[in-house]
Protein backbone atom coordinates (compact mmCIF):
# COMPACT_ATOMS: atom_id res chain seq x y z
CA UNK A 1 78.05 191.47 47.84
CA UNK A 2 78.80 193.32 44.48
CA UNK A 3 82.16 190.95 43.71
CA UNK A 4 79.95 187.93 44.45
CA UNK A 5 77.08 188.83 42.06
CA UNK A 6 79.41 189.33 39.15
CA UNK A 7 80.97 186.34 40.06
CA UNK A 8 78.02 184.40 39.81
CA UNK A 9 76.83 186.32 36.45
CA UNK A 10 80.70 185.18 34.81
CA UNK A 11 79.92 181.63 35.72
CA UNK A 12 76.34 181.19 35.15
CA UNK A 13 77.03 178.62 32.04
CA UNK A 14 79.76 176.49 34.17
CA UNK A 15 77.34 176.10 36.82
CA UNK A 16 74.67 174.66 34.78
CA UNK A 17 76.81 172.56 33.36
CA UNK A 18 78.25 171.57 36.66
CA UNK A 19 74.49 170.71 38.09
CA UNK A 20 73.82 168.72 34.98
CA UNK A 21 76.43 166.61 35.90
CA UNK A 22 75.39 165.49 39.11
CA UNK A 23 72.09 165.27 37.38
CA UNK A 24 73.26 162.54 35.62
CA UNK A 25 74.07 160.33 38.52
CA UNK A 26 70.75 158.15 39.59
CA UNK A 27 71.43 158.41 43.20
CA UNK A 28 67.91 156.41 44.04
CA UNK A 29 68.71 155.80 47.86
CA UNK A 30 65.25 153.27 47.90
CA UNK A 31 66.54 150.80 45.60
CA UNK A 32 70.12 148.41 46.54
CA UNK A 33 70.49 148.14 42.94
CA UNK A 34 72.24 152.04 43.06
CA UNK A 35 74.12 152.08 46.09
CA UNK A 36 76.81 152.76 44.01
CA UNK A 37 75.41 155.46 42.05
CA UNK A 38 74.46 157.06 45.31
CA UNK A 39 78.19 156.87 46.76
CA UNK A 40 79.02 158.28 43.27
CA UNK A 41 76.56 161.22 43.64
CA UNK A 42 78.13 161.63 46.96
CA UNK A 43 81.83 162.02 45.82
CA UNK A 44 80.29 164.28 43.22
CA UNK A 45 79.22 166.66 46.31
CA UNK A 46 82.36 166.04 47.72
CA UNK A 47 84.57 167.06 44.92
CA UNK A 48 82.19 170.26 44.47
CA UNK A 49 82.36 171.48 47.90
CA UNK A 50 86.26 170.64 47.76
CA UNK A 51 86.57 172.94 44.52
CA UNK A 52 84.16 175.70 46.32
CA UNK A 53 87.00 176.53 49.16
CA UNK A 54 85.05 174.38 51.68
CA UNK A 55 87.65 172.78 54.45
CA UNK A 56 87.69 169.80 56.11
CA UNK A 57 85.41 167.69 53.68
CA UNK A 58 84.27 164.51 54.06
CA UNK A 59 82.13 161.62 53.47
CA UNK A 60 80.93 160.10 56.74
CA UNK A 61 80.04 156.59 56.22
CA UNK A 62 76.88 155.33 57.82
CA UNK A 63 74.90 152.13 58.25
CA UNK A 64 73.41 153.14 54.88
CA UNK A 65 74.32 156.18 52.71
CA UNK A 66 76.61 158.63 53.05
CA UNK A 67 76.64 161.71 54.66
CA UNK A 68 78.82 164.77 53.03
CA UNK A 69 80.57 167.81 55.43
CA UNK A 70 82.12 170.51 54.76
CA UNK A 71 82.94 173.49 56.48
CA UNK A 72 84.38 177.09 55.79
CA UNK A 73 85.19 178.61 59.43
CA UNK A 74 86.52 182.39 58.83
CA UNK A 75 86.46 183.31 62.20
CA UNK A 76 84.87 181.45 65.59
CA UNK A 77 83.31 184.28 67.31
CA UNK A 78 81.51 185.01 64.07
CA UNK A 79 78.09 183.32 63.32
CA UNK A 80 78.02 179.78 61.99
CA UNK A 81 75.41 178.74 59.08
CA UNK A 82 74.84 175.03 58.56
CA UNK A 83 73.06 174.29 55.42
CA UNK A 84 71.00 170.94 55.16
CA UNK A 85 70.01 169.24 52.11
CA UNK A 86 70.06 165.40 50.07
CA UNK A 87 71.61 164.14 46.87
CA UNK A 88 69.52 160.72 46.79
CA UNK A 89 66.46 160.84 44.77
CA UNK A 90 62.79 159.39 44.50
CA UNK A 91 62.64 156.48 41.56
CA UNK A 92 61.88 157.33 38.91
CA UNK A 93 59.08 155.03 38.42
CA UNK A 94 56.87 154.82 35.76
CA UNK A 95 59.16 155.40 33.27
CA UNK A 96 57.32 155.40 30.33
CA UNK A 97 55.29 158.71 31.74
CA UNK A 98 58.59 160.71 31.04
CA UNK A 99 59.06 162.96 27.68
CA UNK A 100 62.83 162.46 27.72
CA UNK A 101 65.02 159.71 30.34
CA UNK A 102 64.66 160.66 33.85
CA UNK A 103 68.61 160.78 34.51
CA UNK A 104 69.14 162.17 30.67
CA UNK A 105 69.15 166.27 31.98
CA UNK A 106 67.29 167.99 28.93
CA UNK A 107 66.68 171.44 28.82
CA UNK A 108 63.28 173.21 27.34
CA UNK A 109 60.98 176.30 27.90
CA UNK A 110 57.54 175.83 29.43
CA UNK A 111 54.73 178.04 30.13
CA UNK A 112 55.50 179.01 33.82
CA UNK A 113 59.71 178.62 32.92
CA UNK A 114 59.87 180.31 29.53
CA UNK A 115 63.98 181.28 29.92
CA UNK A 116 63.89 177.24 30.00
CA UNK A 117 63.75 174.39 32.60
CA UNK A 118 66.33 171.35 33.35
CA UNK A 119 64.23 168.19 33.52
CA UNK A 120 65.58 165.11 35.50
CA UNK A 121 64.86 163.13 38.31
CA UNK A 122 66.07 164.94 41.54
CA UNK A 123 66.45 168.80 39.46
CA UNK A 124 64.48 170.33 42.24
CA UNK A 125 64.02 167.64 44.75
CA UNK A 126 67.19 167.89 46.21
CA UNK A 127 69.98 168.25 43.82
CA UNK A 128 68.97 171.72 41.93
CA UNK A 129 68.98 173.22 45.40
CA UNK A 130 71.78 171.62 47.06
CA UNK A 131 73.98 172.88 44.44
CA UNK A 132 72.54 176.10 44.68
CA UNK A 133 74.17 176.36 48.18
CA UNK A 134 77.32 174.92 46.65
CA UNK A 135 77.65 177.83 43.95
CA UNK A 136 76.47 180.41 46.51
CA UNK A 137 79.33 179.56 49.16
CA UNK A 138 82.03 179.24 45.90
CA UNK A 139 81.08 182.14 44.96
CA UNK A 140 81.30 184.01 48.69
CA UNK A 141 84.79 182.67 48.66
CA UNK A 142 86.27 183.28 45.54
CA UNK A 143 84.62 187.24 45.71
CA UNK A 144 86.50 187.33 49.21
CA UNK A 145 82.58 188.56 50.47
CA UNK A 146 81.71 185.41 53.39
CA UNK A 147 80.65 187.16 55.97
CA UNK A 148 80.51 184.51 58.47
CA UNK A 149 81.37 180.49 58.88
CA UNK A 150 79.61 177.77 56.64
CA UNK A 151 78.85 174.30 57.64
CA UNK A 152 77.28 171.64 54.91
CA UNK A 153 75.58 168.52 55.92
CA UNK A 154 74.50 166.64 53.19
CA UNK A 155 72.67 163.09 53.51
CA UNK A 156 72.30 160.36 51.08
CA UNK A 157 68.71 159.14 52.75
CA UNK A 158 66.05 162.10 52.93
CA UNK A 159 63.56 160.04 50.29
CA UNK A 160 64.00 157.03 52.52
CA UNK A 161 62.98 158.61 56.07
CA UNK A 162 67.10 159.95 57.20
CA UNK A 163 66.86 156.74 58.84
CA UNK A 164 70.47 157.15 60.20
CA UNK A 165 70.95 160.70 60.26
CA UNK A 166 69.79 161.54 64.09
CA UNK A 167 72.35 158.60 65.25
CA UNK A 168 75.22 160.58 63.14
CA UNK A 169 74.16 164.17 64.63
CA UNK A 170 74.34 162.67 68.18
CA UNK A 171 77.98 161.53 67.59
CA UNK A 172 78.34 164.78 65.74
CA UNK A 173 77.33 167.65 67.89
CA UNK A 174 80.30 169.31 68.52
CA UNK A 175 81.55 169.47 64.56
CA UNK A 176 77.53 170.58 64.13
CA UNK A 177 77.54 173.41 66.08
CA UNK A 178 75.75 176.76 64.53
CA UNK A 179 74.04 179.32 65.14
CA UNK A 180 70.90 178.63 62.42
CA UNK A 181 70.27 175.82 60.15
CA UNK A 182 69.40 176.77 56.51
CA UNK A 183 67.54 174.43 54.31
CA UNK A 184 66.21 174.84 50.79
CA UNK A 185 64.00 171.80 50.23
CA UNK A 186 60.71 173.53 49.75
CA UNK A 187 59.62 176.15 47.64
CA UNK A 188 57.67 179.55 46.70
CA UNK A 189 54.19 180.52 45.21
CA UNK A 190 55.53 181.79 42.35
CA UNK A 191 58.64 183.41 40.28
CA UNK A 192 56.32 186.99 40.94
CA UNK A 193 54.99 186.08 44.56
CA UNK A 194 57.80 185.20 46.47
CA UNK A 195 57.88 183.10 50.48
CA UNK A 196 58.97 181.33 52.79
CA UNK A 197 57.90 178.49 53.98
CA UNK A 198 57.10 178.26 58.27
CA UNK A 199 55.68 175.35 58.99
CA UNK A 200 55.66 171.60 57.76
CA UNK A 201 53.58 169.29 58.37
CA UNK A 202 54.64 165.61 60.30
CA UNK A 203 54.77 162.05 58.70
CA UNK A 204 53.14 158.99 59.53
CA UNK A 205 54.11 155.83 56.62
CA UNK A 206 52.48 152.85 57.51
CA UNK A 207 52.09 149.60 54.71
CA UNK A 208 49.32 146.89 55.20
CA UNK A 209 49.09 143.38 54.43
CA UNK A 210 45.60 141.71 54.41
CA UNK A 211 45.85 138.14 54.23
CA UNK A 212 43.40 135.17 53.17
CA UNK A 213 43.28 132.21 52.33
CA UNK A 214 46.84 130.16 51.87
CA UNK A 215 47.43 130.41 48.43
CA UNK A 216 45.88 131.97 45.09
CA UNK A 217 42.48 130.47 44.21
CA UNK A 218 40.45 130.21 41.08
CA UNK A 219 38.15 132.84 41.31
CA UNK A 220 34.85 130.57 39.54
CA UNK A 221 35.66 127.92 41.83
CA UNK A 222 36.05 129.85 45.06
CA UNK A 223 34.49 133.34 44.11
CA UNK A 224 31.36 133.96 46.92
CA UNK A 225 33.05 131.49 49.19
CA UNK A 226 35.84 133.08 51.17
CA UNK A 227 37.16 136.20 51.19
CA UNK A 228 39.21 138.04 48.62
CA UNK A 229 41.96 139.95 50.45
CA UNK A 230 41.63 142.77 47.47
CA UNK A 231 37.95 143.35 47.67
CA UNK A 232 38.70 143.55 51.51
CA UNK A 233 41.51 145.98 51.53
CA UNK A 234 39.11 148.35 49.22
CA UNK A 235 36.41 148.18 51.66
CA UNK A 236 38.41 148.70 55.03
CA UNK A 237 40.86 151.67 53.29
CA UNK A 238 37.06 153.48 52.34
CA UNK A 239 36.05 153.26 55.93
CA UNK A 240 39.23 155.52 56.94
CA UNK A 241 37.40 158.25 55.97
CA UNK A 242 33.97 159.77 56.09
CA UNK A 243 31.84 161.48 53.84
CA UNK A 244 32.87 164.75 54.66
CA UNK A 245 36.15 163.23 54.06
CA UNK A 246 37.74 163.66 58.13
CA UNK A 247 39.42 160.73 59.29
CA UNK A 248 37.62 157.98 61.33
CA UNK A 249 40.89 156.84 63.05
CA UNK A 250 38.95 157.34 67.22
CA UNK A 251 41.41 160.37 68.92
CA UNK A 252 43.17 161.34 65.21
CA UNK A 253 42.34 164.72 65.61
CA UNK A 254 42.70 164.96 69.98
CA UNK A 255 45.44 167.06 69.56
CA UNK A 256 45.49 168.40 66.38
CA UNK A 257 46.45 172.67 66.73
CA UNK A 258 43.45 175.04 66.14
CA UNK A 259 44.46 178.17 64.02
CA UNK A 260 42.97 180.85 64.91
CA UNK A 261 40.11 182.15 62.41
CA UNK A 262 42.89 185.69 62.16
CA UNK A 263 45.63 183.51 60.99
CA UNK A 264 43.27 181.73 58.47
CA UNK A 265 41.97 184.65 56.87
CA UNK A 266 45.49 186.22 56.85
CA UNK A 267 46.98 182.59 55.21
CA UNK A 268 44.31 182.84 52.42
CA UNK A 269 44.96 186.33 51.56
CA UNK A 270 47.98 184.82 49.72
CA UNK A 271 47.62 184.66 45.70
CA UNK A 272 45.96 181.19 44.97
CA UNK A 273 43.75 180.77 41.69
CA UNK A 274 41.49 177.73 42.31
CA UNK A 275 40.83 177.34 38.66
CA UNK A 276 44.59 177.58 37.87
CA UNK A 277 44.91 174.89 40.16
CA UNK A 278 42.58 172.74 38.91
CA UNK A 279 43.59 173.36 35.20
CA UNK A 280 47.04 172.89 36.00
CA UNK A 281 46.46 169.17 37.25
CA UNK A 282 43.87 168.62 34.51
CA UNK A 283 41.36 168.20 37.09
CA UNK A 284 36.97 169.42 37.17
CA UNK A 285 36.63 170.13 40.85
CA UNK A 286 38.95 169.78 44.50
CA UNK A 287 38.93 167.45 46.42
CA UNK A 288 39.00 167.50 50.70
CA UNK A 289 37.95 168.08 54.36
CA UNK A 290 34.55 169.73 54.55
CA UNK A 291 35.20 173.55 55.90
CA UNK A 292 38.36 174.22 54.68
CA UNK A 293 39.87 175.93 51.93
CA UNK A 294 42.17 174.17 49.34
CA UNK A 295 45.29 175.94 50.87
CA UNK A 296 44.38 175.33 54.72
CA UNK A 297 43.89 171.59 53.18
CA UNK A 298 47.37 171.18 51.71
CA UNK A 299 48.81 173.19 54.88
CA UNK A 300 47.46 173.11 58.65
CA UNK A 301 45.00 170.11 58.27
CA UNK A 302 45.95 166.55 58.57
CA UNK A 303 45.59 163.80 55.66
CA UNK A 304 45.72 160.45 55.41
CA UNK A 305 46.45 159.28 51.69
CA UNK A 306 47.28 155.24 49.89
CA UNK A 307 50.18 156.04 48.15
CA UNK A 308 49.49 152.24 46.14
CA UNK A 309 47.62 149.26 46.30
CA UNK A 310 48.59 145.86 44.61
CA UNK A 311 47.83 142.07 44.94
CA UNK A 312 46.80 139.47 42.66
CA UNK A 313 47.21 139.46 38.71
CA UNK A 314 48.40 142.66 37.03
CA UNK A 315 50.13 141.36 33.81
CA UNK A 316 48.82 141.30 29.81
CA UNK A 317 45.64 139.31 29.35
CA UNK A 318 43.30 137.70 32.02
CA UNK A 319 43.94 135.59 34.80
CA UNK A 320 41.00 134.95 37.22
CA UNK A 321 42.45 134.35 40.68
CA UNK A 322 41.34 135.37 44.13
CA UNK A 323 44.61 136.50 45.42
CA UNK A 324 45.97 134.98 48.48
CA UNK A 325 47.63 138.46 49.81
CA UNK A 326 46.58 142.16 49.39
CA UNK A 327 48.85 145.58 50.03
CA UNK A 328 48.46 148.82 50.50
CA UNK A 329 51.23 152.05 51.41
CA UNK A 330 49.38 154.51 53.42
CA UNK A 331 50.76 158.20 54.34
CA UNK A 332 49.40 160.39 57.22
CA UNK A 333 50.70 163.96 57.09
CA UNK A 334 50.76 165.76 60.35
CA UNK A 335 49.76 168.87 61.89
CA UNK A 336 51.40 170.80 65.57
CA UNK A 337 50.83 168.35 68.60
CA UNK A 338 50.15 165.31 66.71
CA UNK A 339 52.85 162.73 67.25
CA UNK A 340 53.61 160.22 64.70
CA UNK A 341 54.09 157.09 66.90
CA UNK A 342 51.09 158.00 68.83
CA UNK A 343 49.40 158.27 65.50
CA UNK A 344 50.69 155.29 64.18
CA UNK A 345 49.60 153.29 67.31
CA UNK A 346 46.37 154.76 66.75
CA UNK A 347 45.47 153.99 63.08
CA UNK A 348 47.58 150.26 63.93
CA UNK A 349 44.70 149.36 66.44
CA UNK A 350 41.80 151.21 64.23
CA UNK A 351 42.34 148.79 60.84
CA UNK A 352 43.30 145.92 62.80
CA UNK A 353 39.93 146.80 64.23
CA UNK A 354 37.35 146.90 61.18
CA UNK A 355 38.64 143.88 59.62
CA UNK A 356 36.36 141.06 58.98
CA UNK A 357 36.77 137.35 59.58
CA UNK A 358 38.31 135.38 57.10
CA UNK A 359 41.28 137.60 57.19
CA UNK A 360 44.33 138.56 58.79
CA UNK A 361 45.42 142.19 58.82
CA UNK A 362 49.56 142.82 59.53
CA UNK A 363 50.36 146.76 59.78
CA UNK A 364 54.55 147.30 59.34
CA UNK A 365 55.27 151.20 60.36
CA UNK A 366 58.01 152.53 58.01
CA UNK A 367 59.44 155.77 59.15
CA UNK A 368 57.87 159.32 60.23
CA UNK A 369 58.39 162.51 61.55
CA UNK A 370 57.43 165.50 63.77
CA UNK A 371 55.43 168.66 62.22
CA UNK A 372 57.37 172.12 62.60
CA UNK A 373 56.68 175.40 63.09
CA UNK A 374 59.74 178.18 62.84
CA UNK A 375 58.98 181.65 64.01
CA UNK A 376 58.51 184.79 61.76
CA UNK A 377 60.43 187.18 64.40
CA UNK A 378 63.65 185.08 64.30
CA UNK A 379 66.96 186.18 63.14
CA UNK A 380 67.49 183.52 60.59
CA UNK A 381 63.43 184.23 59.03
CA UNK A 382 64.94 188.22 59.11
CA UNK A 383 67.65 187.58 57.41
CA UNK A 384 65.59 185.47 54.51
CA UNK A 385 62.95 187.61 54.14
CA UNK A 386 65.68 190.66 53.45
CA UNK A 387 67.48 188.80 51.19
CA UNK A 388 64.68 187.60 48.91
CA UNK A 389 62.91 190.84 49.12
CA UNK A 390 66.57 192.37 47.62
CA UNK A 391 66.81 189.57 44.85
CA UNK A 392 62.78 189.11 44.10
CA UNK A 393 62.01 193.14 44.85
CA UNK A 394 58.91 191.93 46.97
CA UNK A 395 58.79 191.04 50.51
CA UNK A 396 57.80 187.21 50.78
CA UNK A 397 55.05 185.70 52.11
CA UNK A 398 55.46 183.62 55.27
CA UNK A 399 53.45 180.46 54.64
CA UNK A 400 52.96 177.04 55.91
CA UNK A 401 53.59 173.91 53.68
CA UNK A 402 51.79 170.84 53.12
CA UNK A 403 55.13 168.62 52.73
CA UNK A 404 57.10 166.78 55.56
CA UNK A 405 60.83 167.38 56.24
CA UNK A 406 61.24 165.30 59.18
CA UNK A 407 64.97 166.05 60.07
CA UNK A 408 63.51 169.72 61.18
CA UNK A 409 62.66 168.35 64.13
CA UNK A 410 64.97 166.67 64.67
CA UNK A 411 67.66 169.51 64.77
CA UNK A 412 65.46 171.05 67.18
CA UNK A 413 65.59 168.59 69.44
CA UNK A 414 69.48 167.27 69.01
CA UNK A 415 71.13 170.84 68.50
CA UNK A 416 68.81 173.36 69.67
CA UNK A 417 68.66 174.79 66.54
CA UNK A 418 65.98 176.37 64.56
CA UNK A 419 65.68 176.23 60.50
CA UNK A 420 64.93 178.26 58.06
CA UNK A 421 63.07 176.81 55.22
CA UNK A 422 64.03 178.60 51.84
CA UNK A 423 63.43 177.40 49.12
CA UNK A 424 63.09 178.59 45.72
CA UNK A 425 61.00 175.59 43.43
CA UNK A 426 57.48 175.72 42.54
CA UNK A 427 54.11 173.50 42.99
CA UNK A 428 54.20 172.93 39.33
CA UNK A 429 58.21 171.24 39.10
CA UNK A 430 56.53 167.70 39.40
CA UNK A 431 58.98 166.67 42.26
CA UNK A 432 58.43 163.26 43.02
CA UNK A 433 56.51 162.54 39.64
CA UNK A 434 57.36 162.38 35.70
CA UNK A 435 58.69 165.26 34.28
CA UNK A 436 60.41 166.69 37.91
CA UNK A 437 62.19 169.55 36.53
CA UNK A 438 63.62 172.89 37.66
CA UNK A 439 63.14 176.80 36.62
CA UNK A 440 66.72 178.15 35.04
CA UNK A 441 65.11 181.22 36.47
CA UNK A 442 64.72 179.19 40.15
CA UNK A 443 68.21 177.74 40.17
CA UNK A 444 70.06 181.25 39.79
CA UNK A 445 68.05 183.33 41.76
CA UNK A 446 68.18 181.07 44.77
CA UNK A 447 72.26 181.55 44.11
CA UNK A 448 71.80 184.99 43.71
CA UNK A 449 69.58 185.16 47.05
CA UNK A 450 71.74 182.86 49.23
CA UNK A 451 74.56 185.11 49.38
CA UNK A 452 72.74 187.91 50.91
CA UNK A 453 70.85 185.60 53.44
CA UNK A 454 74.68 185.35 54.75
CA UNK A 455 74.90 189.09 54.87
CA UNK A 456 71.75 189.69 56.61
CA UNK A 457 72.43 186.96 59.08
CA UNK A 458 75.52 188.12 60.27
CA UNK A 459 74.13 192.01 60.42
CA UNK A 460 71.19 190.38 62.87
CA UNK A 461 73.28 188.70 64.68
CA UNK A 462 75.75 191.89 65.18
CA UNK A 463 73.04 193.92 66.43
């Protein structure tokens, strides 16, 4: 891999520059309004792949966005690597909580990335490590150093569930055929502590709508007298959980996976400073399920969160009205064995259950998916754990995430393939918030790293 590391060192500035582009692009796959800034940040990927020495490129046009493939087949009886990943983006929503425009890539040292850090919408959450993969594979090509076949498939709809993804794999198995599945959509414990991540946790999104009376009252003529759907939805979302804050949902936790008390102690061993944590987010104490430690919270325990509430009168000034409607979003995360319809049936039947009279409670599921668990004495985890132990000069730590990537599943059960979750951002890149942004240092080791996962790969699967 020597010609490809010097490669990559000769080009370092042009790649940068390259991911700022596609930075620019405000590929927000929730919101109609960009649906052509999403196709845009798809012929972006497209035209990078194109200019990498990928093959047989396209963009597959689904019922919604995109999908981009590319391939780069040396030789069929060697292995096959298909790399996952998605160039949509969360809004950016609220604006006025970022220090510089959220599709406006600036550049800046911070405490944990003093070399500097790229902040925009989608630097780490997908696009930084998408392109990552990108650079890696140009760079295998143009060194003459790929050491076995490369498939990309990259989606346009992660942030909005990869609601027509499975139906595009199904008609796609034969071009999606591999030997591993390589994903970098997660992240490490730090620049000095590096891992990989093993298991993710599932997805249940459910939104309420509590309903009263027919229209908007005045809240001094009314107020006492019927119910107000906001001071209802308050009370019924606090009895979802208990004061040891566990879930009241009745069979919620039936088939939730035990870990054993070894695997526990062995999962806390990893470096975690509670009071970094808690200065980090600016906050006095944690917060969670009685029993369990912070990590085994954000990891092998399921949650149920309200991602927002609204109703009523939110604008300048007063306005004293008993709103007619009240919503909420509401996310489960889940852990092995728990499915997410069965779930969803469950907590469906539970709120429709504790509402009072007066109202009328309408649950809409939005989309899910199953948790995933990918084996430490795998080929594909060998290979990753070599190659970031060559590029990081520390073995990394295998360790279960707290996050949902619902398509692993899902390429489990449509290809028979396992994946192998490498990743290279950190807790502290504010994905999905203000200020997402993403480690210089992060962006060109993971194309420094990817490289050798090739190398490895194809060794393990020689053997």
């Amino acid at each position: 891999m020597t010609k490809t590391q010097s490669f990559i060192i000769e080009n370092k500035e042009r790649f940068l520059s390259e991911l700022i582009e596609l930075l620019k692009i405000p590929s927000i796959s929730a919101n109609k309004e960009y649906k052509k800034d999403v196709q845009k940040a798809a012929e972006s990927i497209s035209d990078s792949l194109k200019q990498a020495g990928a093959e047989n490129v396209e963009i597959c046009q689904t019922n919604g966005h995109p999908i981009v493939y590319g391939e780069k087949i040396i030789d069929e009886n060697l292995p096959t690597v298909l790399v996952y990943g998605h160039y949509d983006v969360q809004p950016a929503d609220p604006l006025e909580l970022w220090d510089s425009p959220p599709f406006e890539p600036v550049i800046k040292p911070t405490k944990i990335h003093p070399d500097g850090a790229i902040f925009a919408r989608g630097a780490c959450d997908d696009k930084g490590q998408v392109f990552m993969h990108v650079k890696a594979l140009e760079a295998m090509i143009q060194s003459n150093e790929l050491p076995c076949n490369a498939k990309f498939m990259i989606e346009g709809e992660e942030e909005v569930g990869s609601v027509h993804l499975g139906e595009w794999i199904k008609q796609n198995k034969e071009r999606l055929k591999a030997d591993i599945i390589l994903v970098s959509d997660t992240g490490i414990i730090s620049n000095e502590n590096p891992s990989i991540t093993t298991g993710l946790r599932g997805l249940s999104y459910v939104e309420v709508e509590v309903t009263g009376p027919n229209r908007d009252l005045h809240s001094g003529l009314y107020g006492g007298c019927v119910a107000n759907p906001l001071n209802i939805l308050a009370k019924m979302i606090s009895q979802l959980q208990d004061e040891d804050n566990r879930i009241t949902i009745p069979g919620f936790y039936d088939k939730v996976e035990v870990v054993s008390e070894e695997e526990r102690a062995e999962m806390n061993k990893a470096p975690f400073s509670e009071d970094a944590y808690k200065q980090a987010l600016d906050i006095e104490a944690v917060h969670g399920e009685k029993g369990y430690t912070t990590r085994e919270r954000g990891s092998i325990r399921p949650t149920l969160d309200v991602n927002g509430m609204w109703g009523g009168y939110t604008g300048e000034g007063a306005k004293t009205v008993i709103a007619s409607k009240a919503y909420a979003k509401i996310s489960m995360r889940l852990v092995p064995n728990q499915d997410p319809n069965e779930i969803t049936n469950l907590f469906q039947k539970y709120f429709e259950s504790i509402a009072p009279k007066g109202v009328k409670v309408n649950v809409t599921p939005h989309h899910g998916g199953e948790p995933a668990v990918t084996p430490i004495d795998s080929a594909g985890y060998i290979a990753a754990s070599k190659a970031m132990e060559q590029t990081f000069g520390k073995k990394p730590i295998p360790l279960r995430s707290g996050g949902s990537i619902p398509i692993v599943s899902l390429f489990e059960q449509e290809l028979g393939l396992k994946t192998v979750l490498m990743g290279f951002g950190l807790d502290s890149d504010a994905i999905h918030s203000p200020n997402e942004h993403y480690g210089l240092f992060n962006y060109y080791k993971g194309i420094e790293t990817i490289p050798y996962f090739y190398h490895f790969f194809a060794n393990e699967n020689s053997n």
